[in-house]
C-alpha atoms as a PDB file:
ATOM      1  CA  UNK A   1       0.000   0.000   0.000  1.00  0.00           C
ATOM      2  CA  UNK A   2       2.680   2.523   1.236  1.00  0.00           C
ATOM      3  CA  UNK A   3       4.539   1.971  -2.437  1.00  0.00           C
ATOM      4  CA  UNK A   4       1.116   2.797  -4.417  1.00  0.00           C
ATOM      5  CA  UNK A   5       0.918   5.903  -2.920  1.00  0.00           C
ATOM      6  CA  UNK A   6       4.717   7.169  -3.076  1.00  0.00           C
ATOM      7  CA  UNK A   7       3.984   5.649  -7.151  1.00  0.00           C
ATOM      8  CA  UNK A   8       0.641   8.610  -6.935  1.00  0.00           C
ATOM      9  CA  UNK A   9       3.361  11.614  -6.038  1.00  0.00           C
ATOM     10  CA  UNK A  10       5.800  10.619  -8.001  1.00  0.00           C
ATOM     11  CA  UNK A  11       5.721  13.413 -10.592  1.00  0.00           C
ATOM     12  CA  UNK A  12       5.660  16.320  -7.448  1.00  0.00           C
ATOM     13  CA  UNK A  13       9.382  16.004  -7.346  1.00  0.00           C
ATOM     14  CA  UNK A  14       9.826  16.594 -10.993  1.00  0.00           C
ATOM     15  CA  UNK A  15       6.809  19.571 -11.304  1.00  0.00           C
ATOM     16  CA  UNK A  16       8.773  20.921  -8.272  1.00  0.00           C
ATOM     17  CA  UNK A  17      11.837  21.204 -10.241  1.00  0.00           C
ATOM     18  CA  UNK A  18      10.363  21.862 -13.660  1.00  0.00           C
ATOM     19  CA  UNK A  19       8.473  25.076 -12.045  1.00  0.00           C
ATOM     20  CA  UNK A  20      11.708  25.880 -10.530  1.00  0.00           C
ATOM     21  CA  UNK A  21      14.057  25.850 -13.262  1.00  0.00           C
ATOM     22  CA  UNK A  22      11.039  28.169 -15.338  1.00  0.00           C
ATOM     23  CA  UNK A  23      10.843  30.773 -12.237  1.00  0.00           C
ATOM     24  CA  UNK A  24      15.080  30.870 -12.711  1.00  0.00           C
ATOM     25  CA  UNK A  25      14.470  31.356 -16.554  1.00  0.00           C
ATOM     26  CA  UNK A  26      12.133  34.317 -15.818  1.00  0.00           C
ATOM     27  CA  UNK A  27      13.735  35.738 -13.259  1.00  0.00           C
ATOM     28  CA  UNK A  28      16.928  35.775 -15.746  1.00  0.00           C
ATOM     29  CA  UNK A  29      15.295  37.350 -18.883  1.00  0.00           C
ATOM     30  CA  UNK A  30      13.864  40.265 -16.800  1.00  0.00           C
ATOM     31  CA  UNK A  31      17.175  40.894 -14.768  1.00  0.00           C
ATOM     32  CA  UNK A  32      18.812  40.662 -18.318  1.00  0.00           C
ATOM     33  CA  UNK A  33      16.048  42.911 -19.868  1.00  0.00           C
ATOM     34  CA  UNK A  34      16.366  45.528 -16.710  1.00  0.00           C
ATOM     35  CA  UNK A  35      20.149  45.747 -17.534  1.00  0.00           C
ATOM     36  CA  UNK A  36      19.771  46.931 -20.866  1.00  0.00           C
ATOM     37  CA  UNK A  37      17.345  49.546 -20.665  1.00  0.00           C
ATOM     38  CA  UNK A  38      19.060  50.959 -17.768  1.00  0.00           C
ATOM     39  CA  UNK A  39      22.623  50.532 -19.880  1.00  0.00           C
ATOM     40  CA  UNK A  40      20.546  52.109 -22.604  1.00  0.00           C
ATOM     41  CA  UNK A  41      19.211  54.834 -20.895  1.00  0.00           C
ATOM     42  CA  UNK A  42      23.099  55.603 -19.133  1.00  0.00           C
ATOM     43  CA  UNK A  43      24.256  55.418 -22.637  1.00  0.00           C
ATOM     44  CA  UNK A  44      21.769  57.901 -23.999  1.00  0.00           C
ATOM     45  CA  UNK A  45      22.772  60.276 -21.056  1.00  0.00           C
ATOM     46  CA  UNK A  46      26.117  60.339 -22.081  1.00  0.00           C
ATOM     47  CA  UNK A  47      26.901  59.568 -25.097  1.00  0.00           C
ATOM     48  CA  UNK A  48      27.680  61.427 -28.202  1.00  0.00           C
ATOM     49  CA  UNK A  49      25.479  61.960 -31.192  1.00  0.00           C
ATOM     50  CA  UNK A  50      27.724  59.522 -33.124  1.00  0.00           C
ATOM     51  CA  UNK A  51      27.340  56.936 -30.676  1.00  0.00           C
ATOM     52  CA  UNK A  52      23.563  56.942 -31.412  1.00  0.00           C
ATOM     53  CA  UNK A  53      24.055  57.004 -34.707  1.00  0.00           C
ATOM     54  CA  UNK A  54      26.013  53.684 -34.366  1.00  0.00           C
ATOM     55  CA  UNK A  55      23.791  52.117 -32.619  1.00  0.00           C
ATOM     56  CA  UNK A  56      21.482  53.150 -34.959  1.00  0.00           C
ATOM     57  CA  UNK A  57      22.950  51.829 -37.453  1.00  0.00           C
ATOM     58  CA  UNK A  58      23.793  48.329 -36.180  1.00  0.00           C
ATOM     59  CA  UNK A  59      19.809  48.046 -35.874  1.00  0.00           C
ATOM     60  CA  UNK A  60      19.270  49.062 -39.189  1.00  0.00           C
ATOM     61  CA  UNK A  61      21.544  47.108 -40.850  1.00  0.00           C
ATOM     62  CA  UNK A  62      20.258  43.523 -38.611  1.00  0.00           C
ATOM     63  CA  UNK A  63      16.609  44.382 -39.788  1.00  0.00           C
ATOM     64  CA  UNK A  64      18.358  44.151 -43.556  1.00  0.00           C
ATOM     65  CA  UNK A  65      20.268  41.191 -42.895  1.00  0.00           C
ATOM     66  CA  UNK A  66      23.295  40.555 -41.192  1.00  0.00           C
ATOM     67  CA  UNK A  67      25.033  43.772 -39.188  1.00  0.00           C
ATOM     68  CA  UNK A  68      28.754  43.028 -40.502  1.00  0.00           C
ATOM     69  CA  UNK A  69      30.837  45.607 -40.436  1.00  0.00           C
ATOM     70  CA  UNK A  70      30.797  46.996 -44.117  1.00  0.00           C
ATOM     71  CA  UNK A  71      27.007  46.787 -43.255  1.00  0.00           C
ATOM     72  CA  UNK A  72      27.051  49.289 -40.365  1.00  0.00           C
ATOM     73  CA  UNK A  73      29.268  51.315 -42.203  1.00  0.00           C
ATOM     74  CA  UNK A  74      27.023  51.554 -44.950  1.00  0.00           C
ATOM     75  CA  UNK A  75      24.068  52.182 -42.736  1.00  0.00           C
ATOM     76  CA  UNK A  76      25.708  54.761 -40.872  1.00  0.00           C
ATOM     77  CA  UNK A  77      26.490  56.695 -43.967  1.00  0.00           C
ATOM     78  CA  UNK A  78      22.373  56.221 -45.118  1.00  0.00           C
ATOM     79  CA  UNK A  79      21.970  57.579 -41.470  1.00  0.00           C
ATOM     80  CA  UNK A  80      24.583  60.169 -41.334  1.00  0.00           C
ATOM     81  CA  UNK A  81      25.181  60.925 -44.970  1.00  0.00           C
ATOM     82  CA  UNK A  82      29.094  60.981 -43.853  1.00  0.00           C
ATOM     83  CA  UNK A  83      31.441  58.193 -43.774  1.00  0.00           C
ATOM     84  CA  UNK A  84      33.116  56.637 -40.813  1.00  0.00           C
ATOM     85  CA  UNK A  85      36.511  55.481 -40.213  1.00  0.00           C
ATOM     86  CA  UNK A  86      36.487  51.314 -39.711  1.00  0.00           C
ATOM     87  CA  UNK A  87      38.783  51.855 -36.839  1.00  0.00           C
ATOM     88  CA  UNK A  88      36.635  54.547 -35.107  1.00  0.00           C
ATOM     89  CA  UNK A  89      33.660  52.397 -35.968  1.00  0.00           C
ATOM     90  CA  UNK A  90      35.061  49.529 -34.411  1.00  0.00           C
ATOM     91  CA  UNK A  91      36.375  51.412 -31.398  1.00  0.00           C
ATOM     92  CA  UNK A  92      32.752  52.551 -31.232  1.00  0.00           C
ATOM     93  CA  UNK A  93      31.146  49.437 -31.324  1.00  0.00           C
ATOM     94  CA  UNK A  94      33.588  47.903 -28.429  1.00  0.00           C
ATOM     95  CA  UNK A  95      32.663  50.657 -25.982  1.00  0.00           C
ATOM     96  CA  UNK A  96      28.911  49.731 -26.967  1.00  0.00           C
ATOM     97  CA  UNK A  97      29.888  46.426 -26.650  1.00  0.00           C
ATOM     98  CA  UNK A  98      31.441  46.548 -23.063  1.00  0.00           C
ATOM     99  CA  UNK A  99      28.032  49.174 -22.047  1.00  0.00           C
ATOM    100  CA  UNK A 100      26.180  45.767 -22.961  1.00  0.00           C
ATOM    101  CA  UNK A 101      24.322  47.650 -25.929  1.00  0.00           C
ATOM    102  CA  UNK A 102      25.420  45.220 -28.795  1.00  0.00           C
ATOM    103  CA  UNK A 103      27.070  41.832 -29.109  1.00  0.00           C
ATOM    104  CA  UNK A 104      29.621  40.284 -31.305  1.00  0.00           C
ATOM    105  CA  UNK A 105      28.953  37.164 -32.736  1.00  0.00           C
ATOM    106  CA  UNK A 106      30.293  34.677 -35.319  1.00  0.00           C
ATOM    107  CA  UNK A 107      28.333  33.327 -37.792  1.00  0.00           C
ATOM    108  CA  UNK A 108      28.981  31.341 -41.273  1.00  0.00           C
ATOM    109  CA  UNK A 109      28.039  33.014 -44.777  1.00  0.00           C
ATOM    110  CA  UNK A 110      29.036  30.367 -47.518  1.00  0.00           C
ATOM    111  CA  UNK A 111      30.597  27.997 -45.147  1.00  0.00           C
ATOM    112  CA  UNK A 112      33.182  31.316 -44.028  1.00  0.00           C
ATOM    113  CA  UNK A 113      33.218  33.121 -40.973  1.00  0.00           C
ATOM    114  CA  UNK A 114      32.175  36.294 -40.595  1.00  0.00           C
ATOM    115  CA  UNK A 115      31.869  38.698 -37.613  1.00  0.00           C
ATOM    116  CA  UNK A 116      28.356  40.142 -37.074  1.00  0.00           C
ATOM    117  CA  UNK A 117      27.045  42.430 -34.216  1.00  0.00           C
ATOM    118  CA  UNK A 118      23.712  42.474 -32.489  1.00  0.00           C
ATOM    119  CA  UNK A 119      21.690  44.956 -30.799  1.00  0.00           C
ATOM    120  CA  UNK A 120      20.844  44.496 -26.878  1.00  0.00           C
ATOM    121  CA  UNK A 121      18.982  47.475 -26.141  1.00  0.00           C
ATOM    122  CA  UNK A 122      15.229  47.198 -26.001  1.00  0.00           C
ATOM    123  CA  UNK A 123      15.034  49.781 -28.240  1.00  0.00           C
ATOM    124  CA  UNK A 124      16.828  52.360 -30.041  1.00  0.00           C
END
């Protein structure tokens, strides 16, 4: 008798877990979320006009495929109608990057590796 009903609770343990692990998930993705809006808004504060711009650009040129570098050049001149430097958009994007604004990432393009960056600010 006792083993039929520890066989009945059985699944507790695991929906105890399951619920647990989801709460942790949660909890994540809106500490995560919090971080960038508030790294977002800091960065608004103080940043330059060509700092938006970048970031600016890196959204533009995701929603048209993938943000390399040539393509957030390019966007920034459609944005700006000037041209930036690779270095000084790349020094740009690092400080965005280490604000937690964008991410680098590497992905494959005809089975070759190529260097992309994502936005992480809610919006822009």
């Amino acid at each position: 008798m006792a083993a039929l009903a520890s066989a009945e609770y059985a699944y507790v343990p695991a929906a105890i877990t399951a619920a647990s692990l989801a709460a942790l998930m949660v909890l994540g993705s809106a500490r995560a979320y919090a971080r960038r809006r508030r790294n977002l808004s800091l960065f608004n504060k103080r940043s330059l006009e060509e700092e938006r711009n970048v970031l600016r650009a890196v959204s533009l040129a995701n929603k048209g495929g993938k943000a390399t570098g040539k393509a957030v050049a390019a966007s920034y001149q459609r944005l700006t109608g000037e041209q930036i430097q690779p270095d000084r958009l790349f020094e740009k994007l690092h400080e965005a990057e280490e604000a937690g604004l964008v991410e680098r990432a590497i992905t494959s393009r005809e089975d070759e590796p190529i260097l992309v960056w994502k936005t992480q600010s809610p919006t822009l």
